[in-house]
Protein backbone atom coordinates (compact mmCIF):
# COMPACT_ATOMS: atom_id res chain seq x y z
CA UNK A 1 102.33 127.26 78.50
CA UNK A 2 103.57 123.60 77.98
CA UNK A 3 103.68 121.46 81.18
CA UNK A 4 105.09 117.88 81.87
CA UNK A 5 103.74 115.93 84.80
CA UNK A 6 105.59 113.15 85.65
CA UNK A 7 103.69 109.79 87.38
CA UNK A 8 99.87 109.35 87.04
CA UNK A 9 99.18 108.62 90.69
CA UNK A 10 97.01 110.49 92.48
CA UNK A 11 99.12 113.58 93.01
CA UNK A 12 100.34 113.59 89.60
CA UNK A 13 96.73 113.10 88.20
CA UNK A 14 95.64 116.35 90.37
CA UNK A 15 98.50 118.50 89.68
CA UNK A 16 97.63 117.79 85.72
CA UNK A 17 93.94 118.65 86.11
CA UNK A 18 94.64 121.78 88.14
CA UNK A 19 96.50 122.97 85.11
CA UNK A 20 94.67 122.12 82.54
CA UNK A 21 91.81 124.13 84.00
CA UNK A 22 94.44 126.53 84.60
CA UNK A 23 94.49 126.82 80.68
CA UNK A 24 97.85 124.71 80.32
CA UNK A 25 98.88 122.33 77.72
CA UNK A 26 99.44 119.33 80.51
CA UNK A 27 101.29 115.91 79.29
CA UNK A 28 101.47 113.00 81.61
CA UNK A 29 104.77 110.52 81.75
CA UNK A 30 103.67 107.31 83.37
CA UNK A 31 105.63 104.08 83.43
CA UNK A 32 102.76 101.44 83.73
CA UNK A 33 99.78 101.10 82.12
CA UNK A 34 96.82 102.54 84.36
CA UNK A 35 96.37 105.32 86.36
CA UNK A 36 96.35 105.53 90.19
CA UNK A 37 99.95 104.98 91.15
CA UNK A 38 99.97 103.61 94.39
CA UNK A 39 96.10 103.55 94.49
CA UNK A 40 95.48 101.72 91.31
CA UNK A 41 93.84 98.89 90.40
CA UNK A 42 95.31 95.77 89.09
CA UNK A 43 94.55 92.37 87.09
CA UNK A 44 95.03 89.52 88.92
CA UNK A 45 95.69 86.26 87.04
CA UNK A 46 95.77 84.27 90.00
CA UNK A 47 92.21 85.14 91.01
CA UNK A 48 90.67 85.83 87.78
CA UNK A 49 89.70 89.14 88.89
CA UNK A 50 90.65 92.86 88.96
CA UNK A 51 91.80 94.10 92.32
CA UNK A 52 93.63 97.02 94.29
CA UNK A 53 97.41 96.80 94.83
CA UNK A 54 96.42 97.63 98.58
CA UNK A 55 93.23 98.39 100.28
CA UNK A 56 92.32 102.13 100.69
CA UNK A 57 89.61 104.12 102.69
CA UNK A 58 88.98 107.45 102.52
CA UNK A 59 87.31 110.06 105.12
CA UNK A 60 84.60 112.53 105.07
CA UNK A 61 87.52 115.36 105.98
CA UNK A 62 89.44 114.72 102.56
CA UNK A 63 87.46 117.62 101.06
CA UNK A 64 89.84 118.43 98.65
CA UNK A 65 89.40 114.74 96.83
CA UNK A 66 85.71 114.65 97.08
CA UNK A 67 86.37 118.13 95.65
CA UNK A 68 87.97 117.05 92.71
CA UNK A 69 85.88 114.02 92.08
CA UNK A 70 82.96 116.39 91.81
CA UNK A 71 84.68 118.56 89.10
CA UNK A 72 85.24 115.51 87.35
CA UNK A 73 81.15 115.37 86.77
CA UNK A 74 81.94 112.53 89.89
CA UNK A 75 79.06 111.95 92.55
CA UNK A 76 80.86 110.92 95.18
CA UNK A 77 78.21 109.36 97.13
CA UNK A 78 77.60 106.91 94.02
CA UNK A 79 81.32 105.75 93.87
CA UNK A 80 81.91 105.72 97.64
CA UNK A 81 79.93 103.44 100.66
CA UNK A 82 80.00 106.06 103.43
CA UNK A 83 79.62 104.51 106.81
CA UNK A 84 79.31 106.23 110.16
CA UNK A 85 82.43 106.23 112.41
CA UNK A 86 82.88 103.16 113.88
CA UNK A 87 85.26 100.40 115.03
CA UNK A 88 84.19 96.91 114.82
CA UNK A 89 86.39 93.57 115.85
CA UNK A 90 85.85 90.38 114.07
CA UNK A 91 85.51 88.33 117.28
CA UNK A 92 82.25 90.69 118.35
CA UNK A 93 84.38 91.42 121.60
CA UNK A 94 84.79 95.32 121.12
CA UNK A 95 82.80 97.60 119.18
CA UNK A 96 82.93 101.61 119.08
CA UNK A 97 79.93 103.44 117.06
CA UNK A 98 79.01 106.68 116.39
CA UNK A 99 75.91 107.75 117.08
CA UNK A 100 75.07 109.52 114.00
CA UNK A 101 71.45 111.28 114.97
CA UNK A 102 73.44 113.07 118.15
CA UNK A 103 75.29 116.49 117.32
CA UNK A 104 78.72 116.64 117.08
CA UNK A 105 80.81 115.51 119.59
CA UNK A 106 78.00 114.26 121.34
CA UNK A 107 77.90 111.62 118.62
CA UNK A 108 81.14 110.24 119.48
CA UNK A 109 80.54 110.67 123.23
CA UNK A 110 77.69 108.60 122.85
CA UNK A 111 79.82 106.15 121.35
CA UNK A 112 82.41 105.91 123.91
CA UNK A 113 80.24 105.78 126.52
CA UNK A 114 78.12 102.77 124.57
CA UNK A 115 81.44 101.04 123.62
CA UNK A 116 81.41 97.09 124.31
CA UNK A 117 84.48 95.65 125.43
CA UNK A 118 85.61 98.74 126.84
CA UNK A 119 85.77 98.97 130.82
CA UNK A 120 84.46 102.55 132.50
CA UNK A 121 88.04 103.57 133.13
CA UNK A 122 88.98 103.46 129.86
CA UNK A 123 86.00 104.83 128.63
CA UNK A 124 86.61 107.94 130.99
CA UNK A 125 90.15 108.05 129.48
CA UNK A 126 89.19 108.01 125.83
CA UNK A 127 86.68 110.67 126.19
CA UNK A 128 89.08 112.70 128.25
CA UNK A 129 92.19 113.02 125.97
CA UNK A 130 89.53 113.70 123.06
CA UNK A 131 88.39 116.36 125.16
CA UNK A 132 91.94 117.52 126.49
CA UNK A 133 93.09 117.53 122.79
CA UNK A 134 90.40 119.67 121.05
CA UNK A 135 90.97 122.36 124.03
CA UNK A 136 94.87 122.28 122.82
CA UNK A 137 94.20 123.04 119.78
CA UNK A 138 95.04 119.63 118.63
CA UNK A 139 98.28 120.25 119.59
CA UNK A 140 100.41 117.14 121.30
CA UNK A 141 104.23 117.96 123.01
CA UNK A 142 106.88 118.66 120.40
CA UNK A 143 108.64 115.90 119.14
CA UNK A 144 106.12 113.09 120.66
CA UNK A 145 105.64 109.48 119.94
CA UNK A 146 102.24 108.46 119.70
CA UNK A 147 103.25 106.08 122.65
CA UNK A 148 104.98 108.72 124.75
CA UNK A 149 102.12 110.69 124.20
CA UNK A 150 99.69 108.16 125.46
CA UNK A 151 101.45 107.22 128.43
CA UNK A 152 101.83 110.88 129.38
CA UNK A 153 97.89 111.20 129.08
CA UNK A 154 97.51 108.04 130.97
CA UNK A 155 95.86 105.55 128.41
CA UNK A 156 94.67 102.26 129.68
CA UNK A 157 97.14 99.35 128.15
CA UNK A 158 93.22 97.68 126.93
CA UNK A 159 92.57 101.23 125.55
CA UNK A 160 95.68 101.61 123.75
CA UNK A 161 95.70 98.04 122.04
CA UNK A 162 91.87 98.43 121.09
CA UNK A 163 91.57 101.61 120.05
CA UNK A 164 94.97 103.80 119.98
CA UNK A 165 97.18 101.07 118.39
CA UNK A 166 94.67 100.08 115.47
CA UNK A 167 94.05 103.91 114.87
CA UNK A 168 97.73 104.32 114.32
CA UNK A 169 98.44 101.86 112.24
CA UNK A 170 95.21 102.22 109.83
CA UNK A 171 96.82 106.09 109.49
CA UNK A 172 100.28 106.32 109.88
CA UNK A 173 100.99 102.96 109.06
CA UNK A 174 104.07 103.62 111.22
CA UNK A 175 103.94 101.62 114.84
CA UNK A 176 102.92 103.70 118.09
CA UNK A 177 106.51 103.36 119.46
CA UNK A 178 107.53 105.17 116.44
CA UNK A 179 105.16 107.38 114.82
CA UNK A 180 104.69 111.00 115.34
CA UNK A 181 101.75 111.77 118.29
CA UNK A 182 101.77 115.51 115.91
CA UNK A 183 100.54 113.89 112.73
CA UNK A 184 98.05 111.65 114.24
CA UNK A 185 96.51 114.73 115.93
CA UNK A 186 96.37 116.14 112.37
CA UNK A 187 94.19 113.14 111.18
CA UNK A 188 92.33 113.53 114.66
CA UNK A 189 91.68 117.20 113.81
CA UNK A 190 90.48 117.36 110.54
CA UNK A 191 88.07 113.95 111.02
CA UNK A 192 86.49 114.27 114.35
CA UNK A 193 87.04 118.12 114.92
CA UNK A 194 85.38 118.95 111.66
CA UNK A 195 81.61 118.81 110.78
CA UNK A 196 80.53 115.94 111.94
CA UNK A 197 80.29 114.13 108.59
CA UNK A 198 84.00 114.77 108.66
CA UNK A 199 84.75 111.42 110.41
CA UNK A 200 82.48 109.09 108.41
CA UNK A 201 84.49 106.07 106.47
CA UNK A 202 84.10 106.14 102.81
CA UNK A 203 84.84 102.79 100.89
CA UNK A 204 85.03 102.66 97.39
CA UNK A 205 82.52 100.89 95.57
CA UNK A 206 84.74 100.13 92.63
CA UNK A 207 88.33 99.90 91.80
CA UNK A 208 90.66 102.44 92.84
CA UNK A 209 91.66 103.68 89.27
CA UNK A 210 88.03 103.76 88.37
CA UNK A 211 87.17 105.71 91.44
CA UNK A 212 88.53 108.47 89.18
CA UNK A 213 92.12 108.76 87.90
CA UNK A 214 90.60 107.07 84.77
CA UNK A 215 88.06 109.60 84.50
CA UNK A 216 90.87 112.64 84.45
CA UNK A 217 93.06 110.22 82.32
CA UNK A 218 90.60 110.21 79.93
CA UNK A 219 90.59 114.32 79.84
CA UNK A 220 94.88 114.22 79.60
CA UNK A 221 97.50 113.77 77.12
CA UNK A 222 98.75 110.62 79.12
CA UNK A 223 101.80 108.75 78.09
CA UNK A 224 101.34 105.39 79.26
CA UNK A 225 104.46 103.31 79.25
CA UNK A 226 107.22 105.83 79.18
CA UNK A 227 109.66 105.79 82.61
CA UNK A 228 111.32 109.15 82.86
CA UNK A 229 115.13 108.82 82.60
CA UNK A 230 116.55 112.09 81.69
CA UNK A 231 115.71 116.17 83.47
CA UNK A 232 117.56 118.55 81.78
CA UNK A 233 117.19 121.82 83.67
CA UNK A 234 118.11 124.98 81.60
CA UNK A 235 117.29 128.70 82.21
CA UNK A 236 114.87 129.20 79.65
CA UNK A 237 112.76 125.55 80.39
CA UNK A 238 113.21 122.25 81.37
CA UNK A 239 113.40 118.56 79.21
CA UNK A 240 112.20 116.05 80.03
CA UNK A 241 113.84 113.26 77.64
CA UNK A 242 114.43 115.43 75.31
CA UNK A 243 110.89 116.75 75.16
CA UNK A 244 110.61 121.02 75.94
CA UNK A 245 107.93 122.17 78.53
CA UNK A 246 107.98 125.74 80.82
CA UNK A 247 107.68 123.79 84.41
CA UNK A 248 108.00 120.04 85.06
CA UNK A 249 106.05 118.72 88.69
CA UNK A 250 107.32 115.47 89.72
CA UNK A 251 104.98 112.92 91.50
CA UNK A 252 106.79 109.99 91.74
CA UNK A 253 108.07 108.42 94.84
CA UNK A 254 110.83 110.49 96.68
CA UNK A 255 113.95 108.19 95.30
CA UNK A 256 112.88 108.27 91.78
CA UNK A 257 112.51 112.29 92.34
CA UNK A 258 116.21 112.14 93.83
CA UNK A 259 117.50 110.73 90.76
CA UNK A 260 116.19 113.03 88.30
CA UNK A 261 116.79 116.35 90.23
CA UNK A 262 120.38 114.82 90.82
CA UNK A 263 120.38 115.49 86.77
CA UNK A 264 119.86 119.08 87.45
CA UNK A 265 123.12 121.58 87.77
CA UNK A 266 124.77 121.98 90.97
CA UNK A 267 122.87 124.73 92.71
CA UNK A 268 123.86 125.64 96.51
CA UNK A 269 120.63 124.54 97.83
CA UNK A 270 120.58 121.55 96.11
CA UNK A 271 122.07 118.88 98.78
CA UNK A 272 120.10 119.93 101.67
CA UNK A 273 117.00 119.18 99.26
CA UNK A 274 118.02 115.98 98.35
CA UNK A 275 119.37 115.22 101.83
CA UNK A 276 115.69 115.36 102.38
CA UNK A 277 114.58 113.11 100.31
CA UNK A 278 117.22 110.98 100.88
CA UNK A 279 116.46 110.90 104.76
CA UNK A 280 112.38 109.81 104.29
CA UNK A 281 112.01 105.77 105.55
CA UNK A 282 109.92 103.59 104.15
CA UNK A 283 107.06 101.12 105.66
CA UNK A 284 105.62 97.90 104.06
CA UNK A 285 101.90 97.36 103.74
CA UNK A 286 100.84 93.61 102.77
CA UNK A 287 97.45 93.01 101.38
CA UNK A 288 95.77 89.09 100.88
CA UNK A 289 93.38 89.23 98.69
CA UNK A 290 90.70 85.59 98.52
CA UNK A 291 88.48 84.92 96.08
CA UNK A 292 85.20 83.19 97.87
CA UNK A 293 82.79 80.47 96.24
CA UNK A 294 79.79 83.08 97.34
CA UNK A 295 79.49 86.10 99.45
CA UNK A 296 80.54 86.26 102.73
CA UNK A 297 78.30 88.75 104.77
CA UNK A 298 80.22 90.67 107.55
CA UNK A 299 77.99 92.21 109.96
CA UNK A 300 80.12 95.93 108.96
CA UNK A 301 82.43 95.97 105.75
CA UNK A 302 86.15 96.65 107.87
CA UNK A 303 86.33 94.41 110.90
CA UNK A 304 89.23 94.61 113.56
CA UNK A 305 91.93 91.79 114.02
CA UNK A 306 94.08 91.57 116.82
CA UNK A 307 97.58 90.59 115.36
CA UNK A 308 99.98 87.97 116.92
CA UNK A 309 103.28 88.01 115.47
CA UNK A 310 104.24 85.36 117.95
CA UNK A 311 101.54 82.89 116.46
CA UNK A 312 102.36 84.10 112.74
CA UNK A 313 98.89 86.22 113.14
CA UNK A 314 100.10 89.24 110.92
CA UNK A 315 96.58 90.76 110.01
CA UNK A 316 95.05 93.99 111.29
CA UNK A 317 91.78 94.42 109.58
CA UNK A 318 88.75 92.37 107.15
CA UNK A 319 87.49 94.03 104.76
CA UNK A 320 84.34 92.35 102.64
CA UNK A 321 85.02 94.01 98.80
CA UNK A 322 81.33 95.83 98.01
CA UNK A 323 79.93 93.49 95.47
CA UNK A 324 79.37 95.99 92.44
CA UNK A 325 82.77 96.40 92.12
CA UNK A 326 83.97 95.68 88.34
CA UNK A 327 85.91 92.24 87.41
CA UNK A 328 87.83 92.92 84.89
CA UNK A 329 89.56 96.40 83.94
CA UNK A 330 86.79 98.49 82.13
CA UNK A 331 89.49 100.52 80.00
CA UNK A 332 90.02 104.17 80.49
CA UNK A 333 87.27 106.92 80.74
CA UNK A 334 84.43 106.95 82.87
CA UNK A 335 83.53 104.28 85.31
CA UNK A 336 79.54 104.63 86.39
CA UNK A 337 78.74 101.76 84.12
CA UNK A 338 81.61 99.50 83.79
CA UNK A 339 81.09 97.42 80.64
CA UNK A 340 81.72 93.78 82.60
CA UNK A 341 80.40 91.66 84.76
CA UNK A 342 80.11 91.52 88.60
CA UNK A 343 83.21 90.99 90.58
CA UNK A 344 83.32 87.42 92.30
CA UNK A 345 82.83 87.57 95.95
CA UNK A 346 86.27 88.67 98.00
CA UNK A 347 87.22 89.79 100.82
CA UNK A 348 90.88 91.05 101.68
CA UNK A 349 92.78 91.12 105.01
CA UNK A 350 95.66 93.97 105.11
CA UNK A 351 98.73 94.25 107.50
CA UNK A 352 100.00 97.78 108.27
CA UNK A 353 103.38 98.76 109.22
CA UNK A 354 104.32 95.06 107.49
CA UNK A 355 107.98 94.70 108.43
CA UNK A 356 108.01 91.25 110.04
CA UNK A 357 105.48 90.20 107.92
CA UNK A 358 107.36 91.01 104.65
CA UNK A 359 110.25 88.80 106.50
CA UNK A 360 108.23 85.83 105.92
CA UNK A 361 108.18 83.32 102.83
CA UNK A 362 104.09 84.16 101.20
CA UNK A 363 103.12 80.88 101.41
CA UNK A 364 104.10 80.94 105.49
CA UNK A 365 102.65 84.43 105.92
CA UNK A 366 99.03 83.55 103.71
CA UNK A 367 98.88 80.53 105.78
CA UNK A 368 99.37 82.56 109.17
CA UNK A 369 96.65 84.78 107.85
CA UNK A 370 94.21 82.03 107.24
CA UNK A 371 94.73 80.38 110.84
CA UNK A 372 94.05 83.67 112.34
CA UNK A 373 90.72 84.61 110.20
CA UNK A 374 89.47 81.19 111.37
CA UNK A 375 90.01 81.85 114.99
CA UNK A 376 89.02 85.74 115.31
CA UNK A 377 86.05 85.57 112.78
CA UNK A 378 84.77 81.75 114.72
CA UNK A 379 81.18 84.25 115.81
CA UNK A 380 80.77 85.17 112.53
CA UNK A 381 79.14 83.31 109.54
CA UNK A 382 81.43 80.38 108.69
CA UNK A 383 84.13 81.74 105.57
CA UNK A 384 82.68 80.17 102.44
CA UNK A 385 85.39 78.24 100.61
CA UNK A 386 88.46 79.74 99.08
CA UNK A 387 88.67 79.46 95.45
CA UNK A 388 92.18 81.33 95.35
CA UNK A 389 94.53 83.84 96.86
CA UNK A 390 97.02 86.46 96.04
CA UNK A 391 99.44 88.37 98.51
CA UNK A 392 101.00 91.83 97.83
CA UNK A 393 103.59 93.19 99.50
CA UNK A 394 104.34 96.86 98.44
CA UNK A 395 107.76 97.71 100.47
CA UNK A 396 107.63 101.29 100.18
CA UNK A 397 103.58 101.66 100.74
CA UNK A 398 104.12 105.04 102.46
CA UNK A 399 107.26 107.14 104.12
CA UNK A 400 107.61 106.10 107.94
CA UNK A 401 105.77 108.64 110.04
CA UNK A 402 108.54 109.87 112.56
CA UNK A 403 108.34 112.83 114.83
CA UNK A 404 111.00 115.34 113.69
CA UNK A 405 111.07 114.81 109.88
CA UNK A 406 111.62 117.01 107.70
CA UNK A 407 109.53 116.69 104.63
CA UNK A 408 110.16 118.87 101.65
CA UNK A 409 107.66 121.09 100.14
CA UNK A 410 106.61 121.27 96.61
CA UNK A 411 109.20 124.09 95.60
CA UNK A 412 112.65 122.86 94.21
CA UNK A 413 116.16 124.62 94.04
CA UNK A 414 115.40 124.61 90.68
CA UNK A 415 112.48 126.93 90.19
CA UNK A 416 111.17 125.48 87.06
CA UNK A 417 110.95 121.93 88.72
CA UNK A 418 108.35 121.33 91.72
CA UNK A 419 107.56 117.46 93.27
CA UNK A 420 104.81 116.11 94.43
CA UNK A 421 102.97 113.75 96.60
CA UNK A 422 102.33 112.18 100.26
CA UNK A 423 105.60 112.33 101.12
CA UNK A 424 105.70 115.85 101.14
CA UNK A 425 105.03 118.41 103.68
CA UNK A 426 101.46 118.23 103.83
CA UNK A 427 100.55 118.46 107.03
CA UNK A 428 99.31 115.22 107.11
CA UNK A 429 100.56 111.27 106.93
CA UNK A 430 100.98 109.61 103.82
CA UNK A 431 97.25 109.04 102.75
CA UNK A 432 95.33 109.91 100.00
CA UNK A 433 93.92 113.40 100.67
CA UNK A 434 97.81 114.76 101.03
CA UNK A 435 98.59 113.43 97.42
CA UNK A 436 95.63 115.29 96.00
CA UNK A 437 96.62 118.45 98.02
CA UNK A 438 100.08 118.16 96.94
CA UNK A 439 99.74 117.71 93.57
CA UNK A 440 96.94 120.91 93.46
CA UNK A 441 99.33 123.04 95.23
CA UNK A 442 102.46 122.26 93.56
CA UNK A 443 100.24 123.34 90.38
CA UNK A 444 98.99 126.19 91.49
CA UNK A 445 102.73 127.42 92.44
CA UNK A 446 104.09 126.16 88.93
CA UNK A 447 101.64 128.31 87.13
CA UNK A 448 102.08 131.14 89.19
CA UNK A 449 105.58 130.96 89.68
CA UNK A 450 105.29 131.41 85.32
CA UNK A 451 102.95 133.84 85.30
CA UNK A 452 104.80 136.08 87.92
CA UNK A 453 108.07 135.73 85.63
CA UNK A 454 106.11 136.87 82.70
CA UNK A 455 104.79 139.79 84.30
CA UNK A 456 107.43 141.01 86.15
């Protein structure tokens, strides 16, 4: 069986590997040149260095990555930092630590009882909505806002710009006043009501294509280069530019989906699918990347900032890039030994959720940025000298995280066709566990799907 996967992000990259071991003959259509889609890395000419087109974390609860990393012959724990749970601000005012050695939840209790810059009351309040939540089920009202939610539970205004807001943001990217209380719980559920490894923070130690999608590129037919423009649905298979295959998964963004299933014939479930698609909203994410003289050592590798849109303060969180990252693209294949030197010192701020940010010229918004790492990070070991800086603005970073949406699953109209990635129904927000889960699963129903017609 001939399959055609088309995008060579992260979903696309998983749906391809689950067939191949599947036993299918799997060819990836990707329109840029490296793996990783919206997790990829990238050369910058302005800093003389390779980077990430945003700044990603990952969790101890996305099993089903860490999963596939390991069949790629990928120790995890060699690619990834893994840090205990914990919530640091640059200013040393507030600070939120797990207490690893405890049992879970007593490890988090710990924490929140320990917590500096948090008063007893909201203390109490913290540790009695996580408490109230895992006896639901993890279940908030239908329909919720992540601030309705938190006002009905009686949240602490400190305790909601400290801990709740930041949370949000970092996993919805979708402000509280807007996002869905549901899909937060999700996140909530699956870090800190699994095992208690679960809710540990795991930073990559190199570049996000490295981290693996070059690895399974390297095991793929992969057509770099080659943007998709024509489906061509017919009973017996499906085209893709001309090109045969038996099933086609689609793991590209949800507009570039719309247009090629709009190339499919009129079926009569067809609108309400792409009314779907057509409905999802999109939020920015901004990243500033600066290249340092020498290292700057943070006391813990992602440090809080308090933003101030008022001031032109537009950044959310510090994060210090792990020095044995590579600095300059090692070419496909495996990446435990990338053949070039040391990355130069960096650190990068990022702004979630990066509407009235994006509204700003770069030079006005970098500058902003600057003014407000020099007044929250004043405790802290004085910056070293920039060398250079780069802003990026991805407008469509991830789907807006509403309550009530209705996100489509993998399954098309068109039976031969399935999509894939964060923006569909996965149960969770648009992060990088749900594209891996929704490119495997859209696989796994392709091939059965195939094999169930051939049978039957």
């Amino acid at each position: 069986m001939k399959a055609a996967v088309v995008g060579a992000g992260w979903a696309g990259l998983a749906a391809a590997l689950r067939l191949r071991d599947l036993g299918w003959e799997t060819t990836v259509f990707e329109a840029g040149r490296t793996p990783g889609g919206r997790a990829r890395s990238v050369d910058s000419a302005e800093l003389g260095m390779r980077i990430d087109n945003g700044q990603h974390i990952l969790l101890g609860a996305y099993t089903e990555t860490l999963a596939l990393m390991r069949g790629l012959g990928i120790d995890p724990e060699q690619r990834l930092q893994r840090l205990g749970l914990g919530l640091r601000s640059a200013d040393g005012r507030y600070r939120l630590q797990a207490w690893p050695w405890l049992p879970r939840p007593l490890h988090l209790l710990a924490g929140i009882a320990a917590a500096r810059g948090l008063g007893w009351p909201d203390r109490l309040a913290l540790a009695g909505l996580m408490r109230r939540l895992r006896r639901r089920q993890w279940r908030t009202p239908p329909e919720a806002t992540v601030e309705q939610w938190l006002q009905a539970e009686a949240q602490p205004g400190r305790l909601v710009r400290l801990f709740w807001r930041p949370l949000c943001l970092a996993a919805l990217n979708t402000a509280p006043s807007q996002a869905c209380a549901q899909l937060l719980a999700h996140v909530l559920r699956d870090s800190l009501g699994g095992p208690k490894s679960a809710s540990d923070l795991l930073l990559p130690r190199t570049g996000l294509s490295e981290l693996w999608p070059a690895d399974a590129a390297a095991l793929l037919d992969m057509r770099y280069g080659h943007a998709v423009r024509r489906l061509a649905y017919l009973p017996t298979h499906v085209e893709i530019d001309g090109m045969a295959f038996d099933a086609a998964i689609l793991a590209v963004n949800a507009p570039v989906a719309q247009r090629l299933l709009r190339q499919c014939p009129a079926d009569a479930a067809g609108p309400a699918f792409l009314d779907r698609l057509d409905a999802l909203d999109y939020r920015p994410i901004a990243t500033l990347t600066l290249r340092l003289a020498k290292p700057w050592r943070l006391p813990w590798p992602m440090l809080m900032l308090e933003d101030d849109p008022a001031r032109g303060w537009h950044g959310q969180w510090l994060f210090e890039q792990l020095p044995d990252r590579p600095a300059i693209a090692a070419g496909p294949g495996p990446a435990d030994k990338p053949a070039c030197p040391e990355a130069p010192p960096a650190v990068t701020v990022v702004v979630s959720d990066a509407r009235a940010a994006a509204r700003l010229s770069r030079s006005d918004l970098s500058a902003g940025i600057l003014e407000q790492l020099r007044a929250q990070a004043a405790a802290l070991p004085p910056m070293p000298e920039i060398v250079a800086g780069e802003l990026l603005v991805d407008k469509r970073a991830t789907f807006a995280a509403v309550p009530g949406l209705a996100r489509p699953g993998n399954a098309t109209p068109w039976p031969r066709v399935w999509v894939a990635g964060d923006w569909t129904d996965t149960g969770y927000p648009a992060v990088l566990e749900g594209a891996v889960r929704s490119g495997r699963s859209a696989a796994t129903a392709a091939a059965a799907w195939t094999s169930a017609r051939g049978t039957g």
